[in-house]
Protein backbone atom coordinates (compact mmCIF):
# COMPACT_ATOMS: atom_id res chain seq x y z
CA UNK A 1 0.00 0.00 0.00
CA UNK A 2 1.47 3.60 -0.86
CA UNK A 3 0.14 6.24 -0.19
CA UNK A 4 1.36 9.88 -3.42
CA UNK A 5 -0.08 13.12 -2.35
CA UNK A 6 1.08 16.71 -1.64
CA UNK A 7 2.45 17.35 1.56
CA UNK A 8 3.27 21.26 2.93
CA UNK A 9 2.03 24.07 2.91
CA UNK A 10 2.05 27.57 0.66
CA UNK A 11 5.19 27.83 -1.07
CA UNK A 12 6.58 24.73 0.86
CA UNK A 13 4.57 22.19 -0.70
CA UNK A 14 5.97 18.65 -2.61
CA UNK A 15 4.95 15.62 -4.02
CA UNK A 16 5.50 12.64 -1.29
CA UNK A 17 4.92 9.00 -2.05
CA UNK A 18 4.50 6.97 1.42
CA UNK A 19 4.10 3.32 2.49
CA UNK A 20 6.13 0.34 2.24
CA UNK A 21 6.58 0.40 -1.61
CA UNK A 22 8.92 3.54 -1.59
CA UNK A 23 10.69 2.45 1.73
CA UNK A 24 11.65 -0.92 -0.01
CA UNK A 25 12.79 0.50 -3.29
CA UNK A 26 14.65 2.99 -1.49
CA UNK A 27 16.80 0.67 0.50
CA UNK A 28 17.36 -2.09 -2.23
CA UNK A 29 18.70 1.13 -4.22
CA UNK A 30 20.90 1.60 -1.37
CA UNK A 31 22.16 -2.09 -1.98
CA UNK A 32 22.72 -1.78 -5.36
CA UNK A 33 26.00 -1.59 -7.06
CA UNK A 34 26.87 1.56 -9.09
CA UNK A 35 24.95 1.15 -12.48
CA UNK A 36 23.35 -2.21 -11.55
CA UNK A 37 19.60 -2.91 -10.76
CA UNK A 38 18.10 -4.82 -7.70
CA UNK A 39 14.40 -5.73 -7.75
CA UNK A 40 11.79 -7.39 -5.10
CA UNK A 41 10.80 -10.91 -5.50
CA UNK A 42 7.45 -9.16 -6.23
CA UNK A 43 8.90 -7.12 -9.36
CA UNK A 44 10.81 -9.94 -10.29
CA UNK A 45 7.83 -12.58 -10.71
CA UNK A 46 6.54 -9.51 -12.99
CA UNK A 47 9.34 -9.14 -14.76
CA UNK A 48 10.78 -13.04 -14.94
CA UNK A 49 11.43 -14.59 -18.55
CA UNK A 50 11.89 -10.69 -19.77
CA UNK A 51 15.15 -10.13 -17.86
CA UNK A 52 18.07 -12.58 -16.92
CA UNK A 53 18.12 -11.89 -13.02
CA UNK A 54 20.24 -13.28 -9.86
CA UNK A 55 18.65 -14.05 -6.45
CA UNK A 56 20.94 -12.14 -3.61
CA UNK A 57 18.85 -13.81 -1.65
CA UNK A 58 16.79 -12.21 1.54
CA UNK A 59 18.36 -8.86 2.67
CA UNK A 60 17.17 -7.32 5.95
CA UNK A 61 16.05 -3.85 4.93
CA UNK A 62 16.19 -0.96 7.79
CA UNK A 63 12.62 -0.05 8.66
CA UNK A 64 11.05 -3.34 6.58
CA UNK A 65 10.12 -5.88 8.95
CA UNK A 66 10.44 -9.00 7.45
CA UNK A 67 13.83 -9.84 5.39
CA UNK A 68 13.24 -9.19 1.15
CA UNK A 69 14.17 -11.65 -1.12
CA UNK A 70 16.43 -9.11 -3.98
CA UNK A 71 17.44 -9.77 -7.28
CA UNK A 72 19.47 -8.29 -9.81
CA UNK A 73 19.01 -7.59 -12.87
CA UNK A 74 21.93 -8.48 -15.15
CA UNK A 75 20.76 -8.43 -18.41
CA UNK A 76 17.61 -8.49 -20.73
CA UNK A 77 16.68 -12.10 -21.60
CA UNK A 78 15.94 -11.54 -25.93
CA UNK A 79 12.28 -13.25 -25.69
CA UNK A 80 10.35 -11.33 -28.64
CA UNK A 81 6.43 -11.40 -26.35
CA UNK A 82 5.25 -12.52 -23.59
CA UNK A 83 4.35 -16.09 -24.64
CA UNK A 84 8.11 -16.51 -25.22
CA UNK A 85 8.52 -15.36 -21.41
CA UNK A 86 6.12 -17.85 -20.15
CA UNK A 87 8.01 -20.74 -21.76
CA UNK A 88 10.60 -20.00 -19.79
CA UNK A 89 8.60 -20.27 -16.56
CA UNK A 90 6.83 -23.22 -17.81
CA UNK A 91 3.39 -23.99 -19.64
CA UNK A 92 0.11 -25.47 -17.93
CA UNK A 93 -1.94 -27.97 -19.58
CA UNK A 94 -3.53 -27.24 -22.55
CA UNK A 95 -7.37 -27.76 -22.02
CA UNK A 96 -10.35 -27.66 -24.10
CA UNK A 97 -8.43 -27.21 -27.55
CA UNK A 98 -8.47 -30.86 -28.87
CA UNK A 99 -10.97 -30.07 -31.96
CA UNK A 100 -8.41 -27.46 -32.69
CA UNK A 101 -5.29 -29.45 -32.10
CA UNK A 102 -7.05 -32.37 -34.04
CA UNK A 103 -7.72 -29.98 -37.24
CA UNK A 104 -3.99 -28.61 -36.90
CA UNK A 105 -2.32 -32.11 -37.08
CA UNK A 106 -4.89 -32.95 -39.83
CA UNK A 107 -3.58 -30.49 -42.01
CA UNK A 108 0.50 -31.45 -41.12
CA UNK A 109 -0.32 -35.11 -42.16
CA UNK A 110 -1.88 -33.91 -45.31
CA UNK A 111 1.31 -31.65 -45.79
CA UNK A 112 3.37 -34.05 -44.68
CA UNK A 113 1.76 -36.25 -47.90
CA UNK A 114 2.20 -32.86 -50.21
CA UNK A 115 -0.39 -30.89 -50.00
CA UNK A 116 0.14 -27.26 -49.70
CA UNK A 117 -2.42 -25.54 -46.55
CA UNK A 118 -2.31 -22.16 -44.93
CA UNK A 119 -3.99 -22.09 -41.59
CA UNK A 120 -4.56 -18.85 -39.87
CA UNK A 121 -6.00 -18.51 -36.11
CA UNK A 122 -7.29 -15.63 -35.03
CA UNK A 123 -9.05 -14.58 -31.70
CA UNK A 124 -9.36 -12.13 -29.40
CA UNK A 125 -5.80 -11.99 -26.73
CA UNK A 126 -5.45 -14.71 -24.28
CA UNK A 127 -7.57 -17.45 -25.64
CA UNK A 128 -4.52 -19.93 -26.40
CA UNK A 129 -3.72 -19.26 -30.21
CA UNK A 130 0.18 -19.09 -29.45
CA UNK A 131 -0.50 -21.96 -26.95
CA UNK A 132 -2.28 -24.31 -29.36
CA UNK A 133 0.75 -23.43 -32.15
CA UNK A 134 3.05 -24.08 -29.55
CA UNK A 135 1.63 -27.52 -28.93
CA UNK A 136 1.21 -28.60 -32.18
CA UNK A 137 5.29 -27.58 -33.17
CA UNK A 138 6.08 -29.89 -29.88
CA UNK A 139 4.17 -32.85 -31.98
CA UNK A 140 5.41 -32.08 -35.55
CA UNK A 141 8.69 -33.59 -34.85
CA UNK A 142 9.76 -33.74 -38.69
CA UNK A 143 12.18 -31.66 -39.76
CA UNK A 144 10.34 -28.68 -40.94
CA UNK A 145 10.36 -24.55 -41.20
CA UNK A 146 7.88 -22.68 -39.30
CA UNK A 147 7.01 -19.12 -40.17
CA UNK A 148 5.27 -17.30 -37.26
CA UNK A 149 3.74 -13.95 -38.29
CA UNK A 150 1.94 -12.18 -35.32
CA UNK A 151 0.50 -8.45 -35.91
CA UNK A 152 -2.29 -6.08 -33.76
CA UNK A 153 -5.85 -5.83 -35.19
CA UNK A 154 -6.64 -2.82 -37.23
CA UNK A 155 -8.30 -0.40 -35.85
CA UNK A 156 -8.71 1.98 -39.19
């Protein structure tokens, strides 16, 4: 909880953020190295897959009452979207998505046998299109090129 507002009075008046957020990032500052980065582990489970980090473990912050797990932040990790961060962390089970999957392997046994087929998906975000590709290049274990075009709806 934090707590931005305008404290003073007349000409004495400034902008003052209060609560534990501010007190944390100000002391993990004060633990950084000159030009490096330390993060919570609540920024980095935000950030993880995006940025290559290294636990420095808990650190017992003056005027925080329970030890912070800190991190570093050493370098950013190349993934192109957030689907490519989440592999890193690890997928669920894909559920409800077999007549899908079923139609996508049709079609790579039917190219497989020479026929030439497009598929596109399309959906609105977070309904599983990059999961159900995903899935279906685990099981399409052929040596084969994949072309992966990804692009924002229009809004013209």
């Amino acid at each position: 909880m934090t707590v931005v507002g305008e404290m003073g009075a007349g000409e004495r008046r400034e902008l003052t953020a209060l609560g534990d957020t501010p007190n944390i990032t100000s002391r993990l500052q004060g633990i950084a190295k000159t030009n490096a980065i330390v993060i919570s582990a609540t920024t980095y489970q935000l950030i993880r897959g995006f940025f290559e980090c290294v636990s420095l473990g808990p650190q017992e912050l003056k005027g925080v009452s329970a030890p912070v797990l800190a991190y570093q932040v050493l370098d950013d990790s190349k993934v192109q979207n957030r689907f490519e961060a989440a592999l890193t962390k690890g997928l669920t089970p894909m559920v409800g998505r077999e007549p899908e999957l079923e139609l996508l392997l049709e079609r790579w046994e039917q190219v497989k046998e020479g026929e030439g087929w497009v598929v596109m998906l399309s959906g609105e975000a977070g309904i599983g299109k990059s999961r159900l590709t995903q899935e279906l290049r685990e099981r399409a274990v052929e040596p084969h090129t994949t072309l992966r075009f990804q692009c924002s709806r229009c809004c013209c």
